[in-house]
PDB file of N, CA and C in Angstrom:
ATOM      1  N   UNK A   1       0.824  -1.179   0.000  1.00  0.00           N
ATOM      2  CA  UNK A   1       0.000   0.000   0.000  1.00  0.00           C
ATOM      3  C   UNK A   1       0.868   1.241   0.000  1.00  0.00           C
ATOM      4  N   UNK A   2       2.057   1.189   0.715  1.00  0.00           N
ATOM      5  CA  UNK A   2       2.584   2.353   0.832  1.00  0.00           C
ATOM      6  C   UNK A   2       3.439   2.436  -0.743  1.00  0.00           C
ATOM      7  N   UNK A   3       3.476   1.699  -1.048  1.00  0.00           N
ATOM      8  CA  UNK A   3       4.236   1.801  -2.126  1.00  0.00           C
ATOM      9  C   UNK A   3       3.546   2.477  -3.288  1.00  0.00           C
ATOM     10  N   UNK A   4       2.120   2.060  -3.492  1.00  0.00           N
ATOM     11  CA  UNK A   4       1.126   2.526  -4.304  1.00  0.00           C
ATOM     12  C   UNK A   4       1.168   4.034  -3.747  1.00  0.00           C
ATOM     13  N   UNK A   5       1.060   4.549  -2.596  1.00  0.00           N
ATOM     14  CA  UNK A   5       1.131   5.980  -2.552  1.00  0.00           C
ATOM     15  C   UNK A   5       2.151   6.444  -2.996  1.00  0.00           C
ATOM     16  N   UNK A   6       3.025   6.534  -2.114  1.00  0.00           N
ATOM     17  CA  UNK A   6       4.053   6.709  -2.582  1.00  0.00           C
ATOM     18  C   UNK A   6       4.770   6.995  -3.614  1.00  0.00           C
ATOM     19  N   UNK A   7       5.058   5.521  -4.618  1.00  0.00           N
ATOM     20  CA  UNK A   7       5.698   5.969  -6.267  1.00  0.00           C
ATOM     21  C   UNK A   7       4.923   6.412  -7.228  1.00  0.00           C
ATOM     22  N   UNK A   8       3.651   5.882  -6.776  1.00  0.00           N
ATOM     23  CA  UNK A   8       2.451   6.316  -7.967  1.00  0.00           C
ATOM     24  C   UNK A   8       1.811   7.054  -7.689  1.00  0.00           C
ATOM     25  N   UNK A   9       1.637   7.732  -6.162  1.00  0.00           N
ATOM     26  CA  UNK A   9       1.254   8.941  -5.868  1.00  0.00           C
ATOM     27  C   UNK A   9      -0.573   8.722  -6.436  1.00  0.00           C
ATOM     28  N   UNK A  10      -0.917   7.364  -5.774  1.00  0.00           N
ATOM     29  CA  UNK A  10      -2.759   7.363  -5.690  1.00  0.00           C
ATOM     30  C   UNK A  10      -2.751   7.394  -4.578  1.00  0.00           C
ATOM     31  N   UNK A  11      -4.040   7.735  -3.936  1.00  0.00           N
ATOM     32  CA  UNK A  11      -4.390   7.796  -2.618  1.00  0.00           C
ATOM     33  C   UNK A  11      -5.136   6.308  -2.455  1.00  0.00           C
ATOM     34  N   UNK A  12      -5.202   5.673  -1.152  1.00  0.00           N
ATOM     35  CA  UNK A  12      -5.236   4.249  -0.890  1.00  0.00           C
ATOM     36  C   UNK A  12      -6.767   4.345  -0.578  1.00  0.00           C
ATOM     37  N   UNK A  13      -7.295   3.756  -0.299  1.00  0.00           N
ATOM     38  CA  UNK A  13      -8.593   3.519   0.603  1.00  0.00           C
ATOM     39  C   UNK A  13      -8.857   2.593   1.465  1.00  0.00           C
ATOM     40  N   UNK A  14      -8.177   2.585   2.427  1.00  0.00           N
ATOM     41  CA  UNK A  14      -7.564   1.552   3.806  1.00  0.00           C
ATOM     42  C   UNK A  14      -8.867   0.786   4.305  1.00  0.00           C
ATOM     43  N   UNK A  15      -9.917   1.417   4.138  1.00  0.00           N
ATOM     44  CA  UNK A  15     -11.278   0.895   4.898  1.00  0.00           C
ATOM     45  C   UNK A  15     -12.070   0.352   3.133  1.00  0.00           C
ATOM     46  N   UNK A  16     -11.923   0.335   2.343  1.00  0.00           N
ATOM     47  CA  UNK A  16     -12.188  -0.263   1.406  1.00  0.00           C
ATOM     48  C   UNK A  16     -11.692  -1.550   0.670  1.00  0.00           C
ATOM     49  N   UNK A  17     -10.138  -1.515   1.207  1.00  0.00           N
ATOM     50  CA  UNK A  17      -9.516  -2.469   1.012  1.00  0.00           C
ATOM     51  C   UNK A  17      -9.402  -3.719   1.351  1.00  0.00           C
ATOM     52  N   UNK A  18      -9.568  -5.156   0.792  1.00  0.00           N
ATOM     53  CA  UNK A  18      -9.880  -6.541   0.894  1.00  0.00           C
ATOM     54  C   UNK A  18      -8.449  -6.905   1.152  1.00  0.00           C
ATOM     55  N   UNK A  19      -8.528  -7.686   2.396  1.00  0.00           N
ATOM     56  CA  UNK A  19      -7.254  -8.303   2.376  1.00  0.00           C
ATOM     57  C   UNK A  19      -7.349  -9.810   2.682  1.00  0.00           C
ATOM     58  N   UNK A  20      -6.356 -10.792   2.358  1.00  0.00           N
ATOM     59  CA  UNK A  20      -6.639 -12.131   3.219  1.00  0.00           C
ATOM     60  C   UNK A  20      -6.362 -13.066   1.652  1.00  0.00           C
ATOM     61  N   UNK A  21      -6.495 -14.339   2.247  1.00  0.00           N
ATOM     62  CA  UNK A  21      -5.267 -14.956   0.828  1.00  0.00           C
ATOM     63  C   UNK A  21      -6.501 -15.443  -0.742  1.00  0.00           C
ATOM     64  N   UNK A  22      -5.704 -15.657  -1.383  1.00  0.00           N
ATOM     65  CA  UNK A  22      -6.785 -15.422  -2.419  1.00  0.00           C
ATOM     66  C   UNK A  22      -7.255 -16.411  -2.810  1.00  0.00           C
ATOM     67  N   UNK A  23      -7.800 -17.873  -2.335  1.00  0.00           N
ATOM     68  CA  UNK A  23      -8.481 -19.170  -2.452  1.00  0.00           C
ATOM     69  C   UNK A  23      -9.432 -18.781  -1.373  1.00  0.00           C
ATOM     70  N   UNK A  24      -9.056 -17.532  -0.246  1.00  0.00           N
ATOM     71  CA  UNK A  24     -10.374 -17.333   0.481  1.00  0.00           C
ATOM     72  C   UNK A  24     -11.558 -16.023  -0.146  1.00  0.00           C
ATOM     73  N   UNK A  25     -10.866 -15.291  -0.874  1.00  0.00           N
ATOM     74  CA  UNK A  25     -11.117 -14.037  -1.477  1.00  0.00           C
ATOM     75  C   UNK A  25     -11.864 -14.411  -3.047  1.00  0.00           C
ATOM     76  N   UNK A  26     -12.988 -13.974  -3.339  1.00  0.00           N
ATOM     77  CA  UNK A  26     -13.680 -13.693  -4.677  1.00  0.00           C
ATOM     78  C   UNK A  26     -13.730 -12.710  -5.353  1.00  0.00           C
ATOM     79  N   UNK A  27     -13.623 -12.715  -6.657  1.00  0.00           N
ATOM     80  CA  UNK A  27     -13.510 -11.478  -7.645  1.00  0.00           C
ATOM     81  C   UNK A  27     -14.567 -12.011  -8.937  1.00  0.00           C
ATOM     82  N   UNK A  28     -15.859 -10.921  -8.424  1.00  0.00           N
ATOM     83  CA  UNK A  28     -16.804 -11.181  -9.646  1.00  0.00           C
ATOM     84  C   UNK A  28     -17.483 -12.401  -9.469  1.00  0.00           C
ATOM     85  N   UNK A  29     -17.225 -13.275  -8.880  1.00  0.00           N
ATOM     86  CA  UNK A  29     -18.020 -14.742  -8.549  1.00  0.00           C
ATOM     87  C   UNK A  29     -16.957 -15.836  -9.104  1.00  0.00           C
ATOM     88  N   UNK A  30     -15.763 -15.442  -8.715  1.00  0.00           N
ATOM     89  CA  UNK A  30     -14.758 -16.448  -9.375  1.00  0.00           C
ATOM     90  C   UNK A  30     -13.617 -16.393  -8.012  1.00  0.00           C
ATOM     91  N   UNK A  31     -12.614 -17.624  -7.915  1.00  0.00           N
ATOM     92  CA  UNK A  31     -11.462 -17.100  -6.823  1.00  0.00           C
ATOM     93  C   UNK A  31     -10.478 -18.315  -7.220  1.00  0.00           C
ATOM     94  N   UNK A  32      -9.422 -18.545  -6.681  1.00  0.00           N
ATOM     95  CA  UNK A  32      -8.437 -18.931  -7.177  1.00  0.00           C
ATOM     96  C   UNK A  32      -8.146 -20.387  -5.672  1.00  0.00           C
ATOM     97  N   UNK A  33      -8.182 -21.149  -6.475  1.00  0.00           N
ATOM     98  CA  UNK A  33      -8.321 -22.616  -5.588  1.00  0.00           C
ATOM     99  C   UNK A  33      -6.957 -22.842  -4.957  1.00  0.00           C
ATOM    100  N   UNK A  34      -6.640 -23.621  -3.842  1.00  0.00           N
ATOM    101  CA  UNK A  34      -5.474 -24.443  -4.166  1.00  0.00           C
ATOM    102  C   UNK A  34      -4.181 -24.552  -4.873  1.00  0.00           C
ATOM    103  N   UNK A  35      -5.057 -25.058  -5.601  1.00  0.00           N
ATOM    104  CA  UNK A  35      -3.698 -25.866  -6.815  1.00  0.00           C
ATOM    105  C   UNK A  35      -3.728 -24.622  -7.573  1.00  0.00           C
ATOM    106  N   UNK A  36      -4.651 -23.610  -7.724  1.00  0.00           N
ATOM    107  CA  UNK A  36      -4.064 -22.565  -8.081  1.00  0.00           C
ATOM    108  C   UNK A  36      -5.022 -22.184  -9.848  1.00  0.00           C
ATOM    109  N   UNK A  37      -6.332 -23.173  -9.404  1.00  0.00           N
ATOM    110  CA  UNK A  37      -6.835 -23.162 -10.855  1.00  0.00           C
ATOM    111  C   UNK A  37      -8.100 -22.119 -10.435  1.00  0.00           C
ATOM    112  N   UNK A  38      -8.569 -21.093 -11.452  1.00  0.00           N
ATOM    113  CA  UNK A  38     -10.038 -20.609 -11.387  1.00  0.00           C
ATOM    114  C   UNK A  38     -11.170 -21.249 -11.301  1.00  0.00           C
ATOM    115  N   UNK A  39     -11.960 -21.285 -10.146  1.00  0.00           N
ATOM    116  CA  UNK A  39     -13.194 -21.919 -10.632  1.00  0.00           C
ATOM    117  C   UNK A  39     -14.158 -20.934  -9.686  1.00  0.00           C
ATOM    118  N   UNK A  40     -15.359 -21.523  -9.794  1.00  0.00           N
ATOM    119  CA  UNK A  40     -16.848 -20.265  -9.677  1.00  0.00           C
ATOM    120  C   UNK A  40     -17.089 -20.481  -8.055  1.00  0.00           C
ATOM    121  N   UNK A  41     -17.737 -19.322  -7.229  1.00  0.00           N
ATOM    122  CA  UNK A  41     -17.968 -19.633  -6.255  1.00  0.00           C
ATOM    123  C   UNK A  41     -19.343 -20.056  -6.099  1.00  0.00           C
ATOM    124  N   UNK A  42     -19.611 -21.310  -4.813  1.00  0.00           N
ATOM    125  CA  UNK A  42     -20.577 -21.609  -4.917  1.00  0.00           C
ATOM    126  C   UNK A  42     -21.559 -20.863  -4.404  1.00  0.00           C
ATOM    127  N   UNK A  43     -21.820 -20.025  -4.586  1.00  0.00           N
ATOM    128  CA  UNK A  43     -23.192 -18.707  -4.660  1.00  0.00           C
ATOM    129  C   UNK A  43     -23.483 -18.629  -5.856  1.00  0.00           C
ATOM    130  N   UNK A  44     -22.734 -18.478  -7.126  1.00  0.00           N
ATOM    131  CA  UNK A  44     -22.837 -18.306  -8.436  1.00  0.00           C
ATOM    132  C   UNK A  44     -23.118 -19.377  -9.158  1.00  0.00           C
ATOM    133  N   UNK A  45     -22.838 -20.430  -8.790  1.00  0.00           N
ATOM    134  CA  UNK A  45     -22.782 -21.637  -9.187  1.00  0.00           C
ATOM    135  C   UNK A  45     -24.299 -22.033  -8.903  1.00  0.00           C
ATOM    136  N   UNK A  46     -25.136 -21.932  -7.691  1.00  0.00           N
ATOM    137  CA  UNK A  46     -26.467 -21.574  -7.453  1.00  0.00           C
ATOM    138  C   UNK A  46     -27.719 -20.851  -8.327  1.00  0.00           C
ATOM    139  N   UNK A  47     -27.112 -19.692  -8.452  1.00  0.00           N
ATOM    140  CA  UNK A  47     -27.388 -18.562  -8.576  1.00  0.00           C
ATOM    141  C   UNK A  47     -27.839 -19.003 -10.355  1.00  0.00           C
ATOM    142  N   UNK A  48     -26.689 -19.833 -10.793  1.00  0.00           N
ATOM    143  CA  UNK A  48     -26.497 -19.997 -12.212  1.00  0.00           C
ATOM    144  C   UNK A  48     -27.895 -21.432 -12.418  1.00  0.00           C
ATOM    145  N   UNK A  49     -27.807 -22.187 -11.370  1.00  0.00           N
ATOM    146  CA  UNK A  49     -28.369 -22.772 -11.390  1.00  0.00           C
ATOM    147  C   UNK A  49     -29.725 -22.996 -11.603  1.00  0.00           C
ATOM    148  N   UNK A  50     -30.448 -22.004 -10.605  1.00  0.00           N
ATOM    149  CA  UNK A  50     -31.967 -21.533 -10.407  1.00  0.00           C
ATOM    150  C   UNK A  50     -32.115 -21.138 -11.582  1.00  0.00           C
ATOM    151  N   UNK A  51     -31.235 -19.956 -12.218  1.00  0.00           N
ATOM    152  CA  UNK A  51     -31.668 -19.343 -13.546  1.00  0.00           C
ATOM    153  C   UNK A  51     -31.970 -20.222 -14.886  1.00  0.00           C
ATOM    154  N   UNK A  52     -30.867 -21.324 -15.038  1.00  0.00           N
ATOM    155  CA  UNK A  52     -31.399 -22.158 -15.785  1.00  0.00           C
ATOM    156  C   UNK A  52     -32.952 -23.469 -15.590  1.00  0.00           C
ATOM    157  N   UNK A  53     -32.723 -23.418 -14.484  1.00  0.00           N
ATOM    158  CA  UNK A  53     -33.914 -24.078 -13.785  1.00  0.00           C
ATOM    159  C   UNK A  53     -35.551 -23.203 -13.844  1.00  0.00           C
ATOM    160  N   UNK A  54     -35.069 -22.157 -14.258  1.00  0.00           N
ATOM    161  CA  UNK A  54     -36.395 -20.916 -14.384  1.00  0.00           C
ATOM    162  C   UNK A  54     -36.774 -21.086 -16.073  1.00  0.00           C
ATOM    163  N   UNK A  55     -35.624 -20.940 -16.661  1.00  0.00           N
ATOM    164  CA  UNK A  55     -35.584 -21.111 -18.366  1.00  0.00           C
ATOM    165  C   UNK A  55     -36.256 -22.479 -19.201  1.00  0.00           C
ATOM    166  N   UNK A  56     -35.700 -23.335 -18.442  1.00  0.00           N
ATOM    167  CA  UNK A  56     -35.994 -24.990 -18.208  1.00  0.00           C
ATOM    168  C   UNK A  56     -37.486 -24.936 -18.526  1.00  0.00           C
ATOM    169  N   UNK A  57     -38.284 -24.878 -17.060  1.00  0.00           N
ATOM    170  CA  UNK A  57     -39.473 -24.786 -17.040  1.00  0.00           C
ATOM    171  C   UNK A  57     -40.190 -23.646 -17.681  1.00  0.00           C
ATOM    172  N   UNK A  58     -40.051 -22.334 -18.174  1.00  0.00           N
ATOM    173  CA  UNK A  58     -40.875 -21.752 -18.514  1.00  0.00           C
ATOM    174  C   UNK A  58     -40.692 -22.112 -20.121  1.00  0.00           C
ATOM    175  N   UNK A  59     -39.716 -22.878 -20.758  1.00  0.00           N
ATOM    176  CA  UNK A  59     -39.895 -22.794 -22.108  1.00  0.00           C
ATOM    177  C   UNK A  59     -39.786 -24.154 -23.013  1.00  0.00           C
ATOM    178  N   UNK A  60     -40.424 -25.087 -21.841  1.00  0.00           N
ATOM    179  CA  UNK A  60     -40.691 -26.900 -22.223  1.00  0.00           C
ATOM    180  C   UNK A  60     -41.499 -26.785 -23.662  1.00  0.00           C
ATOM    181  N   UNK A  61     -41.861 -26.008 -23.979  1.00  0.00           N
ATOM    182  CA  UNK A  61     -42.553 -26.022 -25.615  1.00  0.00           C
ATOM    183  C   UNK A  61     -41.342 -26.272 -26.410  1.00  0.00           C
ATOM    184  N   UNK A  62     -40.232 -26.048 -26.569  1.00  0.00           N
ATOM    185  CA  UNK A  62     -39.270 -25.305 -27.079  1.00  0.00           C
ATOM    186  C   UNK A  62     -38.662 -26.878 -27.635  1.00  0.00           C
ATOM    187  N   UNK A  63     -38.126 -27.229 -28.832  1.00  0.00           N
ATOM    188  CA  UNK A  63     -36.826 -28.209 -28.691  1.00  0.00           C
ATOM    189  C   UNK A  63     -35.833 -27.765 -27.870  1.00  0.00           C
ATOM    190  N   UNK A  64     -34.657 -29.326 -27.769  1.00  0.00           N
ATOM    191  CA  UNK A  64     -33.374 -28.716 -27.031  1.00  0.00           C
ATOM    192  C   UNK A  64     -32.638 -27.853 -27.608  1.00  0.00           C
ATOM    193  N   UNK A  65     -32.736 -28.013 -29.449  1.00  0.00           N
ATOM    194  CA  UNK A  65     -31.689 -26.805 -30.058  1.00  0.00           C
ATOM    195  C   UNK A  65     -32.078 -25.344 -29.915  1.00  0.00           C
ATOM    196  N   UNK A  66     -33.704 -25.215 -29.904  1.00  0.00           N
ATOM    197  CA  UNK A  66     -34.265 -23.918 -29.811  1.00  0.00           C
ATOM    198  C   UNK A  66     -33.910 -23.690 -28.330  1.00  0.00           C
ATOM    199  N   UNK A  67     -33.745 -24.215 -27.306  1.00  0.00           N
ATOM    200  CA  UNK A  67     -33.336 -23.672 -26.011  1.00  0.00           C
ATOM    201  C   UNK A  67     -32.040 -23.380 -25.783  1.00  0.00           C
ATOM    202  N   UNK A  68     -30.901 -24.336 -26.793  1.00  0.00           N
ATOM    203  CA  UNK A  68     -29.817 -23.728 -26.836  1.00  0.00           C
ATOM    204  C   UNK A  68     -29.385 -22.628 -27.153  1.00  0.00           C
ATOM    205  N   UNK A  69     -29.855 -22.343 -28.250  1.00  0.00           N
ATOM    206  CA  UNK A  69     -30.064 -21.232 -29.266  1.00  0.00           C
ATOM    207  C   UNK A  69     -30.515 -19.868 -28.113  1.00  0.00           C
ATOM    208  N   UNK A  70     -31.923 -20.452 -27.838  1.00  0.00           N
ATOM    209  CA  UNK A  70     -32.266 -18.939 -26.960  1.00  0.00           C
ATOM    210  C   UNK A  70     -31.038 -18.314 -25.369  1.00  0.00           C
ATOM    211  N   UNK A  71     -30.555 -19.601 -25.281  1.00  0.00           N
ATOM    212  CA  UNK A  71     -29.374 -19.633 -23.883  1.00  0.00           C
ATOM    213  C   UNK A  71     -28.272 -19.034 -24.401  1.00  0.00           C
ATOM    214  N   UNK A  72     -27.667 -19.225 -25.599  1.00  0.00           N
ATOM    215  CA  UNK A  72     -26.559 -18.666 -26.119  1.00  0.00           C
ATOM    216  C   UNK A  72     -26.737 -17.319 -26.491  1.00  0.00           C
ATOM    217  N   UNK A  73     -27.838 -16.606 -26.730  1.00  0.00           N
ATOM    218  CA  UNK A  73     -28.228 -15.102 -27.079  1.00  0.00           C
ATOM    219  C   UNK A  73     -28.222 -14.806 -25.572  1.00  0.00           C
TER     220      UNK A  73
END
């Protein structure tokens, strides 16, 4: 942090700032595992879930390609 003031002369925002290691930390609904690979957090992974589960049922008229089709737009 001090360094960011300092050489680059931004001002910090100490009470805004996230700290703590980054397999515990999320960015956007994503965080960095372990072994060090990206994968989704499970809130989003939920979240992603219901939504297709909403799409699912409201558009059973539909073939599977026409639901692909409408999922990919």
């Amino acid at each position: 942090m001090a360094l960011i003031a300092k050489h680059l002369r931004l001002e910090v925002n100490a009470t805004k700032r996230g700290t703590g290691r980054p397999r515990e930390r999320k960015f956007l609904g994503f965080r960095i595992n372990p072994q060090g690979q990206i994968e989704a957090v499970p809130p989003s992974v939920e979240r992603f879930k219901t939504k297709v589960r909403e799409l699912w049922r409201s558009r059973q008229s539909q073939t599977s390609e026409e639901l692909r089709d409408t999922w990919r737009a």
